[in-house]
Protein backbone atom coordinates (compact mmCIF):
# COMPACT_ATOMS: atom_id res chain seq x y z
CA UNK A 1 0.00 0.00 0.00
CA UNK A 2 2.91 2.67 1.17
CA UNK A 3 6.53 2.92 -0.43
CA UNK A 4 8.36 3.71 2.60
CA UNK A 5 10.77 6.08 2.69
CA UNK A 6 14.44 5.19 4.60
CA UNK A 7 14.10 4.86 8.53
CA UNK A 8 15.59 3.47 11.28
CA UNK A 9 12.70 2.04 12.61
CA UNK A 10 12.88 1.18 16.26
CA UNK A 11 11.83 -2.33 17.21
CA UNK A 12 8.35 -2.04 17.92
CA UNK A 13 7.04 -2.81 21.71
CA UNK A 14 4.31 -5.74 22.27
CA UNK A 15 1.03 -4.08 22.86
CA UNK A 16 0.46 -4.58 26.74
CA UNK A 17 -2.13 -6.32 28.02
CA UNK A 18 -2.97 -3.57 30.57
CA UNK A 19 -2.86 -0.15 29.99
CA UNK A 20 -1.49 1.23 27.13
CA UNK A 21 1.11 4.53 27.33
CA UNK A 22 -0.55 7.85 25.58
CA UNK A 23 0.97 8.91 22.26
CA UNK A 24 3.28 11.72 23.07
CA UNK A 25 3.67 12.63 19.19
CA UNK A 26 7.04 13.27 17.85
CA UNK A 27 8.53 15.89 15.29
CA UNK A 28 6.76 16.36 12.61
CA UNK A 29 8.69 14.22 9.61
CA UNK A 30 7.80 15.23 6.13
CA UNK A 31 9.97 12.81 4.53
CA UNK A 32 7.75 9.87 6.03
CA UNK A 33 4.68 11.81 5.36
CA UNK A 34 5.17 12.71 1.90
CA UNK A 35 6.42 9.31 0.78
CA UNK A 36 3.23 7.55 1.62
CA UNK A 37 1.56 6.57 -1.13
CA UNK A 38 -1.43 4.18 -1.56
CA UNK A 39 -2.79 2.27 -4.53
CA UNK A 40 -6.27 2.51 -4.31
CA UNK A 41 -7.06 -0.64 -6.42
CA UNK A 42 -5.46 -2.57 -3.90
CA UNK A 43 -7.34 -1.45 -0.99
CA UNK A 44 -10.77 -1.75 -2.78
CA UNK A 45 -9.84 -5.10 -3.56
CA UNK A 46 -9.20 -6.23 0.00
CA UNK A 47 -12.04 -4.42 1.57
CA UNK A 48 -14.14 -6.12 -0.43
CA UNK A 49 -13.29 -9.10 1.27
CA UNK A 50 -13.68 -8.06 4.38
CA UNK A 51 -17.02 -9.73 4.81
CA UNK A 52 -16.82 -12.46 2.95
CA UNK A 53 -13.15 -13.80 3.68
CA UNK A 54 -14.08 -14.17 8.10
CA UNK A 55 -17.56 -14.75 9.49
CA UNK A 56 -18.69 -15.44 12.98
CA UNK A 57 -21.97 -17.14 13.25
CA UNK A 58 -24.19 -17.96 16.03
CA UNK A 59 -22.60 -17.90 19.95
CA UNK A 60 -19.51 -16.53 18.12
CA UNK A 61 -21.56 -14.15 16.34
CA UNK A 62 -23.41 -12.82 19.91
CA UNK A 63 -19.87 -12.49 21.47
CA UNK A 64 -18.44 -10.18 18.68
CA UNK A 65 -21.64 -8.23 18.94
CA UNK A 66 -21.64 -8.17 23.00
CA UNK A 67 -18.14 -6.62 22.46
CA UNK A 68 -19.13 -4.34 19.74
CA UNK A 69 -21.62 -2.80 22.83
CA UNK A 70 -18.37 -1.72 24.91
CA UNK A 71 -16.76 -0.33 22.22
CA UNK A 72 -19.65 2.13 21.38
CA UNK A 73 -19.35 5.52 21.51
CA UNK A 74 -23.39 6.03 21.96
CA UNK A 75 -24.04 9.34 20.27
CA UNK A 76 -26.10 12.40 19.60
CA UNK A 77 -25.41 14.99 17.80
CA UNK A 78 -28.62 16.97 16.35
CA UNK A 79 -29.50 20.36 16.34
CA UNK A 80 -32.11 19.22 18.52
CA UNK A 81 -30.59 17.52 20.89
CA UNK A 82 -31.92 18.74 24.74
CA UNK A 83 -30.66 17.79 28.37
CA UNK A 84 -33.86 15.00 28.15
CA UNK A 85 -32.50 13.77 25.88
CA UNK A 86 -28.58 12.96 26.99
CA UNK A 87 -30.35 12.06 30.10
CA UNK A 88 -32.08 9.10 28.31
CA UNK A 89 -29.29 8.03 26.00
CA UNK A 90 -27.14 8.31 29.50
CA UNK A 91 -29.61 5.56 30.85
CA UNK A 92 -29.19 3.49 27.67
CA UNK A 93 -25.31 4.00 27.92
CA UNK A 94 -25.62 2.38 31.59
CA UNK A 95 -28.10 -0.38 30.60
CA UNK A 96 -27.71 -1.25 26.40
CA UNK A 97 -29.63 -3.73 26.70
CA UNK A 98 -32.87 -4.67 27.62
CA UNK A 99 -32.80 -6.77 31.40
CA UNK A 100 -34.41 -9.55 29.18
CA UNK A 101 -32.13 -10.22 26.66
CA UNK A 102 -29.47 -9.79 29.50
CA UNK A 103 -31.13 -12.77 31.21
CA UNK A 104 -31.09 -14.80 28.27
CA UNK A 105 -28.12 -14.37 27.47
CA UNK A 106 -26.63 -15.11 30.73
CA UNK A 107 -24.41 -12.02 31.02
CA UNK A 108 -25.33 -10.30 33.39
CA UNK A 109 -22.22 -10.57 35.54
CA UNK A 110 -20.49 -9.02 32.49
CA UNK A 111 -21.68 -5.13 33.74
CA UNK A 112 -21.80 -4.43 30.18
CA UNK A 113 -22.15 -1.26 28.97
CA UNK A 114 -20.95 1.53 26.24
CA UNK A 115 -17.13 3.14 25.82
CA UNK A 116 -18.06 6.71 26.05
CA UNK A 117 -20.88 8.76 25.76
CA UNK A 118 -20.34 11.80 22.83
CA UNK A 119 -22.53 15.00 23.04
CA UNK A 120 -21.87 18.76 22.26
CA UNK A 121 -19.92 20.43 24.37
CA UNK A 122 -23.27 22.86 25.60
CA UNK A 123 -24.44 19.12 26.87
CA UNK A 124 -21.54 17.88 28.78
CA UNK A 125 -22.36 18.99 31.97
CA UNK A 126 -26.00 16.63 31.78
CA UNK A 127 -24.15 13.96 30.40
CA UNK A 128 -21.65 14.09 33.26
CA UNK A 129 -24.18 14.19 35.69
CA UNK A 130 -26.28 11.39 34.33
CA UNK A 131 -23.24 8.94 34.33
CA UNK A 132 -21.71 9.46 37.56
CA UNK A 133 -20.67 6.97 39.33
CA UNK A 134 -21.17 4.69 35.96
CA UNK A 135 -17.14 4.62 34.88
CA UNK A 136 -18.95 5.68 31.44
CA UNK A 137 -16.88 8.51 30.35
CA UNK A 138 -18.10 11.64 28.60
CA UNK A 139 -16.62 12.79 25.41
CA UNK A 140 -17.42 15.78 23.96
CA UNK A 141 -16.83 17.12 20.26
CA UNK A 142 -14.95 20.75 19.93
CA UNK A 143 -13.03 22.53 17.80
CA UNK A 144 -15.93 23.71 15.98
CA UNK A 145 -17.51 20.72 15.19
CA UNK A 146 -18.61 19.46 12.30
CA UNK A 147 -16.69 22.30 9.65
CA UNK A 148 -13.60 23.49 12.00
CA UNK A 149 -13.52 26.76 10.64
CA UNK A 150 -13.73 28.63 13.42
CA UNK A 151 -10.77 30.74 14.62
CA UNK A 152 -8.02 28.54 16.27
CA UNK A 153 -8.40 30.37 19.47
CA UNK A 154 -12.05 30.08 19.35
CA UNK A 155 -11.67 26.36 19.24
CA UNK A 156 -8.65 25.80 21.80
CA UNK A 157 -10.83 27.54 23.93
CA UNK A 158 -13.52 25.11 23.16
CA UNK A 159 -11.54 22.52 24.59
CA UNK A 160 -10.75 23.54 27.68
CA UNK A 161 -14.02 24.72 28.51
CA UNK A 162 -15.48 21.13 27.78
CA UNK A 163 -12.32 19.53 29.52
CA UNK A 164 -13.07 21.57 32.43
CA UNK A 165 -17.23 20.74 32.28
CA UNK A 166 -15.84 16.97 32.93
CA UNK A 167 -15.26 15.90 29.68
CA UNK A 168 -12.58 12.94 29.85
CA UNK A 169 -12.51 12.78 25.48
CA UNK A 170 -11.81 15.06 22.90
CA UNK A 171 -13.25 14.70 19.70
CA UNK A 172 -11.65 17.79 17.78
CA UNK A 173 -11.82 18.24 14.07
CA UNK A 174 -8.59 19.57 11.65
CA UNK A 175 -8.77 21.53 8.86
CA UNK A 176 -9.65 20.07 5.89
CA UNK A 177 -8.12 22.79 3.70
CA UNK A 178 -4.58 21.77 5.30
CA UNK A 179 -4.76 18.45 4.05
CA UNK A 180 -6.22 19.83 0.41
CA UNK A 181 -3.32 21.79 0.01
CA UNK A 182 -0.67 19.91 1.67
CA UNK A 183 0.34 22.11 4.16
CA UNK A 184 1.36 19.40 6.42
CA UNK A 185 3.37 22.18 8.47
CA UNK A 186 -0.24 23.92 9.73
CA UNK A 187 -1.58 20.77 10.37
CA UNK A 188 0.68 19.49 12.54
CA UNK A 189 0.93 22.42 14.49
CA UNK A 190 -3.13 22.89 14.53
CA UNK A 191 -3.30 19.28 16.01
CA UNK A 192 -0.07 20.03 18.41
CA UNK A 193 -1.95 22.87 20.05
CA UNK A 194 -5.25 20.84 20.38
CA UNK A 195 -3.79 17.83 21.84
CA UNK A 196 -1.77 20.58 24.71
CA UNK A 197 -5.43 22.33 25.23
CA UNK A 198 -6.35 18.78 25.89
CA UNK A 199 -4.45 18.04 28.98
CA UNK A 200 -5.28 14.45 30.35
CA UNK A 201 -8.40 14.30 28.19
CA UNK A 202 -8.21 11.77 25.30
CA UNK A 203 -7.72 13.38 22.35
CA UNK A 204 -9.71 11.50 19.16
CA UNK A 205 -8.92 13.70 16.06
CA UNK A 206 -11.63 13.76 13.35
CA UNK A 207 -9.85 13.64 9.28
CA UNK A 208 -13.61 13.93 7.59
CA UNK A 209 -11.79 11.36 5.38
CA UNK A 210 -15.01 11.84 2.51
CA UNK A 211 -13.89 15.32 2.14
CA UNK A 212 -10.06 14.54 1.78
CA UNK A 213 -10.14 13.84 -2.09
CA UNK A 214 -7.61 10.98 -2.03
CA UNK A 215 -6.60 7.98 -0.17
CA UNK A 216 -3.44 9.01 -0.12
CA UNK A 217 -4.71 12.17 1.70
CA UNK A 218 -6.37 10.08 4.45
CA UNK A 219 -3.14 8.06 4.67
CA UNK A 220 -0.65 11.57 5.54
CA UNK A 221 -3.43 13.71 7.48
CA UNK A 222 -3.53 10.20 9.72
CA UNK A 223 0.30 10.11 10.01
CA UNK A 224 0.40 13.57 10.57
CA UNK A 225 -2.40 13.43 13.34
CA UNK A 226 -0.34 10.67 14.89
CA UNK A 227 2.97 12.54 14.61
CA UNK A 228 1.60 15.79 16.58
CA UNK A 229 0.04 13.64 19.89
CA UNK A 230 -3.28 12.09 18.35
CA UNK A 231 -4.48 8.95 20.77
CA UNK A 232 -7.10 8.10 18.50
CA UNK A 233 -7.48 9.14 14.74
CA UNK A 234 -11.65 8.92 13.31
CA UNK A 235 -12.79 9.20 10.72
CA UNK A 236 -16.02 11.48 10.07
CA UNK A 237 -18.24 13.88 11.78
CA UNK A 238 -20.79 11.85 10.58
CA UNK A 239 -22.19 14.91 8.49
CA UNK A 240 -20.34 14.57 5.29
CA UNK A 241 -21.85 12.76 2.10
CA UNK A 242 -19.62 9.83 2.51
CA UNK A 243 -18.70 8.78 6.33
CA UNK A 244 -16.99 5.65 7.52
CA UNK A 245 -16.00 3.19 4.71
CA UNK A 246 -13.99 -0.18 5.19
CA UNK A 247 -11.84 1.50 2.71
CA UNK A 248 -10.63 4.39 4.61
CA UNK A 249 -10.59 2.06 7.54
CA UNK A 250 -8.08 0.07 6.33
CA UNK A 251 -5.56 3.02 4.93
CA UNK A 252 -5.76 4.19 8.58
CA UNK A 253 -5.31 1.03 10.13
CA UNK A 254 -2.38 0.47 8.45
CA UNK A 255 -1.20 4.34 9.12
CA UNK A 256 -1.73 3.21 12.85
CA UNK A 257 0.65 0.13 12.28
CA UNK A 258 3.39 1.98 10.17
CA UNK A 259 3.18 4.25 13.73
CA UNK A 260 3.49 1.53 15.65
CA UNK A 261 6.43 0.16 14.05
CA UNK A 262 8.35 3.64 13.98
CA UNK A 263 7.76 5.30 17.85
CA UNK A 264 6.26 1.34 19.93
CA UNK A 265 3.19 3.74 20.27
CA UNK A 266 -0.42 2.63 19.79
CA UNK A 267 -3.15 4.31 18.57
CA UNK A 268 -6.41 3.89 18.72
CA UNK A 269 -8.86 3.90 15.78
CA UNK A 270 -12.70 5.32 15.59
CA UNK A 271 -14.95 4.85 12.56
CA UNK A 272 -17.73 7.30 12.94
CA UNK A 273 -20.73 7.50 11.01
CA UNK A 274 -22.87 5.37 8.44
CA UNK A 275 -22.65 2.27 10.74
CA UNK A 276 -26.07 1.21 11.40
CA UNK A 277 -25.80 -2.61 11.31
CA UNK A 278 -24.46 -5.45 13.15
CA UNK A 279 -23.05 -6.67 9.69
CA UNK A 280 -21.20 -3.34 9.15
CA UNK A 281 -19.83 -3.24 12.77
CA UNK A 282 -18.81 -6.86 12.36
CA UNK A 283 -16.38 -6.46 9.66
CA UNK A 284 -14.78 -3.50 10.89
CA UNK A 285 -14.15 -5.84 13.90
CA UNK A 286 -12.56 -8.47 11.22
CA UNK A 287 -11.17 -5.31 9.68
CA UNK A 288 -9.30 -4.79 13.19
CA UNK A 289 -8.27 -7.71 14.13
CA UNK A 290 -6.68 -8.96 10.74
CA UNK A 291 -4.29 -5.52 10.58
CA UNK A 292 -3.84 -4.39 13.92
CA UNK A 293 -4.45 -7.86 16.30
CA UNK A 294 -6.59 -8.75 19.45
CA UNK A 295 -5.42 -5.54 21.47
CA UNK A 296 -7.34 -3.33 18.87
CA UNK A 297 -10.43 -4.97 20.20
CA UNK A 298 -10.43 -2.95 23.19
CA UNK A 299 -12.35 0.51 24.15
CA UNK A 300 -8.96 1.94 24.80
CA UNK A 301 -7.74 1.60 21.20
CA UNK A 302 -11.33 0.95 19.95
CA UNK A 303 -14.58 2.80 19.11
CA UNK A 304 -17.59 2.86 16.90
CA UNK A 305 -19.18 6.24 16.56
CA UNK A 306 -22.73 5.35 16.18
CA UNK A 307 -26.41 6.10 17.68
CA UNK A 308 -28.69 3.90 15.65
CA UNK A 309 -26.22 0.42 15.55
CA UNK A 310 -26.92 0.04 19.06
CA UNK A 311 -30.69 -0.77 18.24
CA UNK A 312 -29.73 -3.49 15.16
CA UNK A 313 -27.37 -5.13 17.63
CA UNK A 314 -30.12 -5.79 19.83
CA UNK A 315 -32.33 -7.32 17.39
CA UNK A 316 -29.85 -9.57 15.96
CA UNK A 317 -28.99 -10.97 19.61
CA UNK A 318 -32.77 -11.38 20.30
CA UNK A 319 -32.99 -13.33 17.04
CA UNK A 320 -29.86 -15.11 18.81
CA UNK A 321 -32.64 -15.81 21.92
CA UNK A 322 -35.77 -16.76 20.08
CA UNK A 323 -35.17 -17.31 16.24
CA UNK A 324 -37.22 -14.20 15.73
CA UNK A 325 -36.33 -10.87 14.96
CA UNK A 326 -38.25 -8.18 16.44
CA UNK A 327 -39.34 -4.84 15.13
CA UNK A 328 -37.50 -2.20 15.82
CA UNK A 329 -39.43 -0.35 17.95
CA UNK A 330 -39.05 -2.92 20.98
CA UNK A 331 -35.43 -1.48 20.77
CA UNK A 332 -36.09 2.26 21.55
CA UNK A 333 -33.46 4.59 21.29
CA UNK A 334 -33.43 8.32 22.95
């Protein structure tokens, strides 16, 4: 996929089991970033194996999606969105699924529940409210979310005001125009100063990868995202015509294990938007696990931006239950 320039690579570290250490970034290094190159035909012919290549049916099939639950970041972002309404996705956050299926499934033991909870920034204080106490944490998206075109200030500001409402994640989006023109330079230092305004929040930065032009655009704004402090790289505010795609899921994955191999840091990866079925969030599961290994399949290098996947998970493990599928309404979102 890449043609990699000269380095010294350093011999990468094992994942841990526990913990993993935060990216600290390193110098920005145009001579990796403008080497990368990726041959599109390539990629669309392995993504379109992605589903067909691995499946997981029946008790398998309920485990994958009982893990794809805790790697959720439950969601809402609408104009309309009101403190009712974070309050009730809050209570699905702590309780996914209905006390039924939990029963039936004989997990209730498990505690399981959702990765983080993502709201505006106006909404972080509800949402921190409504999950105390949960170990649910609250991420919030800034930076002028969903263009980033508001002055930098404006937007560092953002941060820290949602940082110090209680948000423990950052979901902060870059410049798109940066990328477009290849000024790698601003982009670096744009993500630099978002990841310091950070502080010990999480910092997941947003490429909009359907407004990037190019794979081989998604493949340097990810390295460069990594290179200025990143911990997680996404891919879409959900608000552009074309979202999360296996696609650009697997340029970034392997952007993510090109980083590995250079600094022994990992990063975590977030497709956001578009996935609304258990099929979908199954293969970016496969996607994960065939390029990046087991330790990817973990909320703390792992997340699915989503809102409306929760509710075809459920039905699909209720058809697991009782051979039936239920309509949708018996899974009721916020």
């Amino acid at each position: 996929m890449t043609a990699k320039p000269n380095l010294t690579l350093v011999a990468p570290r094992p994942v841990p089991a526990g913990p993993v250490d935060r990216n600290p970034g390193m110098p920005l290094d145009l001579d990796v970033v403008r080497a990368l190159r990726v041959n599109r035909s390539a990629v669309e012919r392995r993504a379109s194996t992605m589903g067909t290549r691995r499946t997981v049916k029946k008790e398998w099939q309920a485990a994958w999606l009982l893990r794809a639950i805790t790697l959720m970041d439950l969601t809402t972002l609408s104009g309309d969105d009101t403190p009712g309404n974070v309050q009730r996705l809050c209570a699905k956050a702590r309780n996914p699924l209905r006390s039924d299926l939990v029963e039936a499934l004989g997990v209730g033991k498990l505690d399981i529940k959702v990765g983080a909870v993502c709201v505006y920034h106006a909404l972080v204080p509800t949402a921190v409210a409504a999950l105390e106490g949960s170990g649910i944490p609250v991420a919030a998206v800034s930076t002028g979310f969903p263009a980033g075109l508001s002055p930098v200030a404006q937007r560092i500001e953002e941060i820290r005001a949602s940082v110090a409402a209680g948000a423990q994640e950052i979901d902060i989006v870059i410049t798109r125009a940066h990328v477009l023109t290849g000024n790698w330079e601003a982009l670096y230092d744009e993500v630099k100063q978002f990841r310091e305004a950070c502080g010990e929040a999480h910092m997941k930065a947003i490429l909009a990868t359907g407004e990037l032009a190019t794979l081989g655009n998604v493949a340097r704004a990810s390295m460069v995202a990594m290179q200025a402090g990143s911990d997680f790289i996404k891919t879409s505010t959900g608000k552009e015509g074309v979202n999360a795609t296996i696609p650009f899921g697997l340029v970034m994955c392997r952007m993510i294990r090109e980083y590995f191999e250079q600094t022994g840091y990992a990063v975590g990866f977030k497709p956001a938007g578009g996935i609304r079925t258990a099929k979908t969030a199954l293969e970016f599961l496969y996607l994960m696990k065939e390029e990046l290994g087991d330790r990817w399949l973990r909320a703390d290098l792992f997340r699915f931006g989503a809102s409306a996947l929760l509710t075809d998970i459920e039905r699909q493990l209720e058809h697991f239950t009782t051979q039936r599928y239920s309509a949708a309404h018996r899974h009721p979102m916020p």
